[in-house]
N, C-alpha and C. Protein backbone atom coordinates (compact mmCIF):
# COMPACT_ATOMS: atom_id res chain seq x y z
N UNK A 1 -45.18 20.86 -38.54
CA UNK A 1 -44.67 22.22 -38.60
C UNK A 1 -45.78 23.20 -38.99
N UNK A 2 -46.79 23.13 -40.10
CA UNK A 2 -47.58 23.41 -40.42
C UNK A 2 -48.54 23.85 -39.23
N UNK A 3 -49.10 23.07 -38.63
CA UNK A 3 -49.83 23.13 -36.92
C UNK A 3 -49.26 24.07 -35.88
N UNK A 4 -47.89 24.01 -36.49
CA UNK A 4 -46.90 24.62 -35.04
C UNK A 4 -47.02 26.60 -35.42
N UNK A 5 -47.17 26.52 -37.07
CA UNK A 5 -47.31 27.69 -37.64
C UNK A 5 -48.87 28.52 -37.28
N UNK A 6 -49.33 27.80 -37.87
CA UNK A 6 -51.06 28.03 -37.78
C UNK A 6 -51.23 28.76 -36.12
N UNK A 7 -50.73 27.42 -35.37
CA UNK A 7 -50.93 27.82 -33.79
C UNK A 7 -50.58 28.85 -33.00
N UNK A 8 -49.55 29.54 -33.85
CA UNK A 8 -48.65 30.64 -33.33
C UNK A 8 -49.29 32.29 -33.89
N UNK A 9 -49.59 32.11 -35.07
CA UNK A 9 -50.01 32.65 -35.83
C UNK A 9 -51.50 33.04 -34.99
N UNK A 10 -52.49 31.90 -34.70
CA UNK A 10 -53.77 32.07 -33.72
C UNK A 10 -53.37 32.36 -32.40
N UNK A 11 -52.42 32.15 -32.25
CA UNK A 11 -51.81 32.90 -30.43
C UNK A 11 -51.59 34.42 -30.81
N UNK A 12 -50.94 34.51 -31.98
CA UNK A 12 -50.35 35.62 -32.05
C UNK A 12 -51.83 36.55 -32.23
N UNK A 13 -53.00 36.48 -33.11
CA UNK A 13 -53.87 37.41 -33.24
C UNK A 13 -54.66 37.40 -31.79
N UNK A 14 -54.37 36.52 -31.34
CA UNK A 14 -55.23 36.69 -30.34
C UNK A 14 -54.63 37.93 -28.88
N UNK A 15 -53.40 37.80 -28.98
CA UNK A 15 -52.75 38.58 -28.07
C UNK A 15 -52.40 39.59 -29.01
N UNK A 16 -52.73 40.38 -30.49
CA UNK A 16 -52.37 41.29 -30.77
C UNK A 16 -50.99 41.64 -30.86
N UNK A 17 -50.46 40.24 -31.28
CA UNK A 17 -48.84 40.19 -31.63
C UNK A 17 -47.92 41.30 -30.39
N UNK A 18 -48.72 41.27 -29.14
CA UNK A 18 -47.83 41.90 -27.94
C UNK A 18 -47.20 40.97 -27.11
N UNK A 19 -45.62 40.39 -28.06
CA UNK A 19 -44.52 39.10 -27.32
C UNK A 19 -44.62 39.62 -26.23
N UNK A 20 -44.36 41.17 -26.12
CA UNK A 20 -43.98 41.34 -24.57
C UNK A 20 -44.83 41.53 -23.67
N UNK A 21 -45.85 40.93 -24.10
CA UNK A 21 -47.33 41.69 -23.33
C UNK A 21 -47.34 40.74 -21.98
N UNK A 22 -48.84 40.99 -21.12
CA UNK A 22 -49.16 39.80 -19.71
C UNK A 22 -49.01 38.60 -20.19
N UNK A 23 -49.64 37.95 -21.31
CA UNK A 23 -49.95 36.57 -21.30
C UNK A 23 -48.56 35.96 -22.01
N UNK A 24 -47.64 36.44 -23.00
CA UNK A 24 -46.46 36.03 -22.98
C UNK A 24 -45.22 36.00 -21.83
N UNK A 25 -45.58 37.24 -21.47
CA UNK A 25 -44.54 36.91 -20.19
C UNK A 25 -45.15 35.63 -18.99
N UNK A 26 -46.16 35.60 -18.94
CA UNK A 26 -46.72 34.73 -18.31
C UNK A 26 -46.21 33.39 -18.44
N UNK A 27 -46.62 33.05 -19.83
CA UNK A 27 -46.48 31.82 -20.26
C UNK A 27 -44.83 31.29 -20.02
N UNK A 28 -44.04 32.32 -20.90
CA UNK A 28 -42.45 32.21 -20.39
C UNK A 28 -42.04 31.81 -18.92
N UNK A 29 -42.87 32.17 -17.83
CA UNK A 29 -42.73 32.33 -16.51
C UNK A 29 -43.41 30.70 -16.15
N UNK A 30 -44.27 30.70 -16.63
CA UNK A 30 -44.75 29.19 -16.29
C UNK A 30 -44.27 27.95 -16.77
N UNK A 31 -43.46 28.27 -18.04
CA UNK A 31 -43.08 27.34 -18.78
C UNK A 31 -41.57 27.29 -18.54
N UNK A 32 -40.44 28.04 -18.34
CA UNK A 32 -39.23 28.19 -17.84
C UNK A 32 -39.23 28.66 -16.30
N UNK A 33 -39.56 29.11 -15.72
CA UNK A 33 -39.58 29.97 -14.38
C UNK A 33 -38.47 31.17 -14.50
N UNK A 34 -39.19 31.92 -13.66
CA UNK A 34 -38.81 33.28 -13.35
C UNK A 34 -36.92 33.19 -13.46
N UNK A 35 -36.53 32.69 -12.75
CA UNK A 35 -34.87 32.92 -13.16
C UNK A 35 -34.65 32.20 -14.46
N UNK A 36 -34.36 33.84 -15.04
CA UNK A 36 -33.70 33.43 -16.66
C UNK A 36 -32.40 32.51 -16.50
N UNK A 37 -31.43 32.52 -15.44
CA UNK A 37 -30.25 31.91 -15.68
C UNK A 37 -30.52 30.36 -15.91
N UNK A 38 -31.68 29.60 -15.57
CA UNK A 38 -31.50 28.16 -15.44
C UNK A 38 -32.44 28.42 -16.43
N UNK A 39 -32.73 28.86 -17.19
CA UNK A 39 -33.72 28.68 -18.56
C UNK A 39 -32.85 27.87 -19.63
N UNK A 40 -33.72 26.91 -20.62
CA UNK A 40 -32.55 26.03 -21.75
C UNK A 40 -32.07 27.26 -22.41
N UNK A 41 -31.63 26.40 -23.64
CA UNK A 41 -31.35 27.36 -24.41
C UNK A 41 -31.99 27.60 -25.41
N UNK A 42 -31.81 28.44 -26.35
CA UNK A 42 -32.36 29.21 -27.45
C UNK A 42 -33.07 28.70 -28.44
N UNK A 43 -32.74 27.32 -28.45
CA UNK A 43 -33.01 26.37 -29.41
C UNK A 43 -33.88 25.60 -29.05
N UNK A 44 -34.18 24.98 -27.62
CA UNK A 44 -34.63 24.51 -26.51
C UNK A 44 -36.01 25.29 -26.53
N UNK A 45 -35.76 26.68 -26.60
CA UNK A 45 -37.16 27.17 -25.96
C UNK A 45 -38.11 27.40 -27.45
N UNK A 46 -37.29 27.64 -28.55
CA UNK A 46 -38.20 27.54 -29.59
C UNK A 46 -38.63 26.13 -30.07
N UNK A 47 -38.28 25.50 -29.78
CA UNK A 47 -39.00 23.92 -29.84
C UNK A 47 -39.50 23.92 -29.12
N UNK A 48 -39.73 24.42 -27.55
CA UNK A 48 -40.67 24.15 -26.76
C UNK A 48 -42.48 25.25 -26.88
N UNK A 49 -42.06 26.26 -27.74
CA UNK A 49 -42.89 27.01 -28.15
C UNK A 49 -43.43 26.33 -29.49
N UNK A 50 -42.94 25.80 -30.64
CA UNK A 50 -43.07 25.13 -31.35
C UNK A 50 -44.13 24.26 -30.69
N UNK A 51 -43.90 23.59 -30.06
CA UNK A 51 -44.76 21.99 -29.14
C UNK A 51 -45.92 22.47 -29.01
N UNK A 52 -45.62 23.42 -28.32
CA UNK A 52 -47.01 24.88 -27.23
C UNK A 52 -47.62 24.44 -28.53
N UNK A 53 -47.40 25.65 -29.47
CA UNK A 53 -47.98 26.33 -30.45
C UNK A 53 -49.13 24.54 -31.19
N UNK A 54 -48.36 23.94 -31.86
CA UNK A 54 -49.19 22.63 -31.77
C UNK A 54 -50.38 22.29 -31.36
N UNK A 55 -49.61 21.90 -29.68
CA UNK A 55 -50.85 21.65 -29.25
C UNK A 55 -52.23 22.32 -28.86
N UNK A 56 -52.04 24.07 -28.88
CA UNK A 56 -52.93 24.78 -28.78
C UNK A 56 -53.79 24.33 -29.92
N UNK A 57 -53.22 24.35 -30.58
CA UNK A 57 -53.72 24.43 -32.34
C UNK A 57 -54.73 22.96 -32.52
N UNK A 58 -53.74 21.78 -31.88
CA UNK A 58 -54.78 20.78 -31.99
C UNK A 58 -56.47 20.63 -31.07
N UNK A 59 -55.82 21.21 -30.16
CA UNK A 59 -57.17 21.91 -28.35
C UNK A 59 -58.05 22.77 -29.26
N UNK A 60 -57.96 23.85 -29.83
CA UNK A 60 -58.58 24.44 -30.86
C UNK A 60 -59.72 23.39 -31.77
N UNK A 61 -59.13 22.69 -32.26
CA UNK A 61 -59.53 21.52 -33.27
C UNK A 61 -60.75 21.05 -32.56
N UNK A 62 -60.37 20.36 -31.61
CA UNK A 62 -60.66 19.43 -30.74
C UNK A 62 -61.85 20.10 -30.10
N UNK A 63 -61.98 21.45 -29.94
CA UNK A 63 -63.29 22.18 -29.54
C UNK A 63 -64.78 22.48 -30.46
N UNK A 64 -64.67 21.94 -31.48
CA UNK A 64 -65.33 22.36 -32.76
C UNK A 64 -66.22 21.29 -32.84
């Protein structure tokens, strides 16, 4: 959880905490696709951002 925090937190400065900006909508779009109706649910997608957030965080690591 810790990792999942950190990672989000380094996504977040990096995009200037703009959720709604290009590279979040992006990511949403690549990671669910464009029709919101067949997207999981709510719970679904923050665990799947959770995961994201992680593994950025460990790719990060892993570059050093």
């Amino acid at each position: 959880m810790i990792q999942s925090l950190l990672g989000l937190f380094r996504l977040g400065l990096s995009t200037r905490f703009r959720v709604g900006g290009a590279y979040w909508s992006w990511r949403e779009e690549t990671a669910f696709g464009s029709d919101r109706s067949t997207w999981p649910t709510a719970r679904a997608r923050r665990h799947a951002m959770f995961e994201y957030a992680r593994w950025a965080w460990r790719m990060r690591r892993f570059t050093r």
